[in-house]
Protein backbone atom coordinates (compact mmCIF):
# COMPACT_ATOMS: atom_id res chain seq x y z
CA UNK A 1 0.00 0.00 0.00
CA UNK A 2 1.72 3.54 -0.90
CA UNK A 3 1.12 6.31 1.71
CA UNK A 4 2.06 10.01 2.64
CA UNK A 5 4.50 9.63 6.23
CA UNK A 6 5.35 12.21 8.15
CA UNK A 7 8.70 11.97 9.63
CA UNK A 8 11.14 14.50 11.61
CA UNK A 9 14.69 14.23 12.09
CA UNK A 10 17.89 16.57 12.30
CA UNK A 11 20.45 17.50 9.11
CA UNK A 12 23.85 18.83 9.30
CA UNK A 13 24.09 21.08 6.77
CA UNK A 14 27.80 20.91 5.56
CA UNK A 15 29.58 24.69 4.81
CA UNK A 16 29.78 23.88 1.27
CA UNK A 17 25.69 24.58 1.29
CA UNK A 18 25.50 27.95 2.48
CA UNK A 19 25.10 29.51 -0.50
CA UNK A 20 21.89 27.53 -1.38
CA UNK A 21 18.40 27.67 0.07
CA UNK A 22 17.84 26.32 3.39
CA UNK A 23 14.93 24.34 2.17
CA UNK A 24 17.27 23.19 -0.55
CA UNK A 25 20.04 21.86 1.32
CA UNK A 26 17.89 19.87 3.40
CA UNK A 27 15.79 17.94 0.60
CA UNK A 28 18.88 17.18 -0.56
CA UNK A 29 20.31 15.78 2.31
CA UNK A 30 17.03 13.82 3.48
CA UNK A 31 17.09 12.28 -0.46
CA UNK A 32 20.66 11.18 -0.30
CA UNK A 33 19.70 9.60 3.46
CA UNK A 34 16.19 8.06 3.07
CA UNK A 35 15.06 7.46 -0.72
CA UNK A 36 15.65 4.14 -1.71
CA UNK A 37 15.87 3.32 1.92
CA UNK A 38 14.06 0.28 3.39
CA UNK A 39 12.37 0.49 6.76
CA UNK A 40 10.97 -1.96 8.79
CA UNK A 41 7.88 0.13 9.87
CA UNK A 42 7.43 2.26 6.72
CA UNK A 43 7.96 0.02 3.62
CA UNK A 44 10.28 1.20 0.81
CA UNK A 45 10.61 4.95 0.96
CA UNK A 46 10.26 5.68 -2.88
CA UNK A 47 10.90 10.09 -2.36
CA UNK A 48 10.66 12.58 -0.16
CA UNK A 49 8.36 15.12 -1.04
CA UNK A 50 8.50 18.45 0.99
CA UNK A 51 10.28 19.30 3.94
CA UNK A 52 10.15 22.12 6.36
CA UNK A 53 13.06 23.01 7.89
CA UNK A 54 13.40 24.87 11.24
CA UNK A 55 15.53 27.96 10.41
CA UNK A 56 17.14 28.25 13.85
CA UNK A 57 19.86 25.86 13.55
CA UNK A 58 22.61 24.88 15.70
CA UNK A 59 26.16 24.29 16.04
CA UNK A 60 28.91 22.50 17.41
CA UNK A 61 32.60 23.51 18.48
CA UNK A 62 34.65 22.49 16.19
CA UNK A 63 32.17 21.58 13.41
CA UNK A 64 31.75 23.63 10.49
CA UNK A 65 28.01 22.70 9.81
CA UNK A 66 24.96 23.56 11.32
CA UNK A 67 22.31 21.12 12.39
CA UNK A 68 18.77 21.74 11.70
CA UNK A 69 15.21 20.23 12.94
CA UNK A 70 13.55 18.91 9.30
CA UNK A 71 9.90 17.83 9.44
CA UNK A 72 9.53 16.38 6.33
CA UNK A 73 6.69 14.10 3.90
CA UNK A 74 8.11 10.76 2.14
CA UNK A 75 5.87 9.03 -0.15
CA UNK A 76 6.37 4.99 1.00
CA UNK A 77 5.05 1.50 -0.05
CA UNK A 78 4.74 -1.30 2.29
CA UNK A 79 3.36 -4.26 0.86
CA UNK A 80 0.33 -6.05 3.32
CA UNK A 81 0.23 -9.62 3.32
CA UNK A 82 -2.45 -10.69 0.80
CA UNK A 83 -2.70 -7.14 -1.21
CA UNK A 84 -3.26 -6.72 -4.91
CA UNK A 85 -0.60 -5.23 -6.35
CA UNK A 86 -1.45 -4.04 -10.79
CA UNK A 87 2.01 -4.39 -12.44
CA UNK A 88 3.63 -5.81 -15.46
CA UNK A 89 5.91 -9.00 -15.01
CA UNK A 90 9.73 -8.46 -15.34
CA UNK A 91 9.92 -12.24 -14.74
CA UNK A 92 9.07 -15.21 -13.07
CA UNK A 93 9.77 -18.63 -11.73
CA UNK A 94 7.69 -21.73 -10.30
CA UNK A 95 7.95 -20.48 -6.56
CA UNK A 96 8.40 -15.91 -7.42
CA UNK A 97 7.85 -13.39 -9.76
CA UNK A 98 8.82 -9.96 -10.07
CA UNK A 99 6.74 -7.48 -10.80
């Protein structure tokens, strides 16, 4: 079944993203961390889809980044024991198929 999750969690945003968007830095980081990720509670998280990012950041001594709080959407699929799925076959055996 495909759903909408909401999710939070903090970035680091590294020194060589300043000069972008705040927004921008952080969809980017959350993509490279969680699409194509596999989680045992949400599925397979196919793409993140907004994020908004707390603009009050922090920072650590001796680290050059800045952390911020992201609260952000992922579109997921997590297949339910039983469920229809629509698809085209990619191939097959006796026992599996992929679809």
């Amino acid at each position: 079944m495909f759903s909408i999750s909401t999710l939070v969690d903090v970035v680091r945003i590294p020194p060589s993203l300043f000069g972008t968007t705040l927004k921008k830095a952080a969809v980017n980081i959350l993509k490279e961390k969680y699409e194509s990720m596999i989680n045992a509670e949400l599925g397979y998280i196919i793409m993140i889809l907004d994020a908004k990012v707390d603009e009050m950041g922090k920072m650590i001594a001796g680290d050059g980044g800045t952390f911020h709080k992201v609260q952000f959407e992922a579109l997921t699929f997590y297949p339910k024991l039983q469920e229809i799925v629509q698809g085209e076959i990619f191939t097959y055996h006796k026992l599996w198929m992929i679809i």
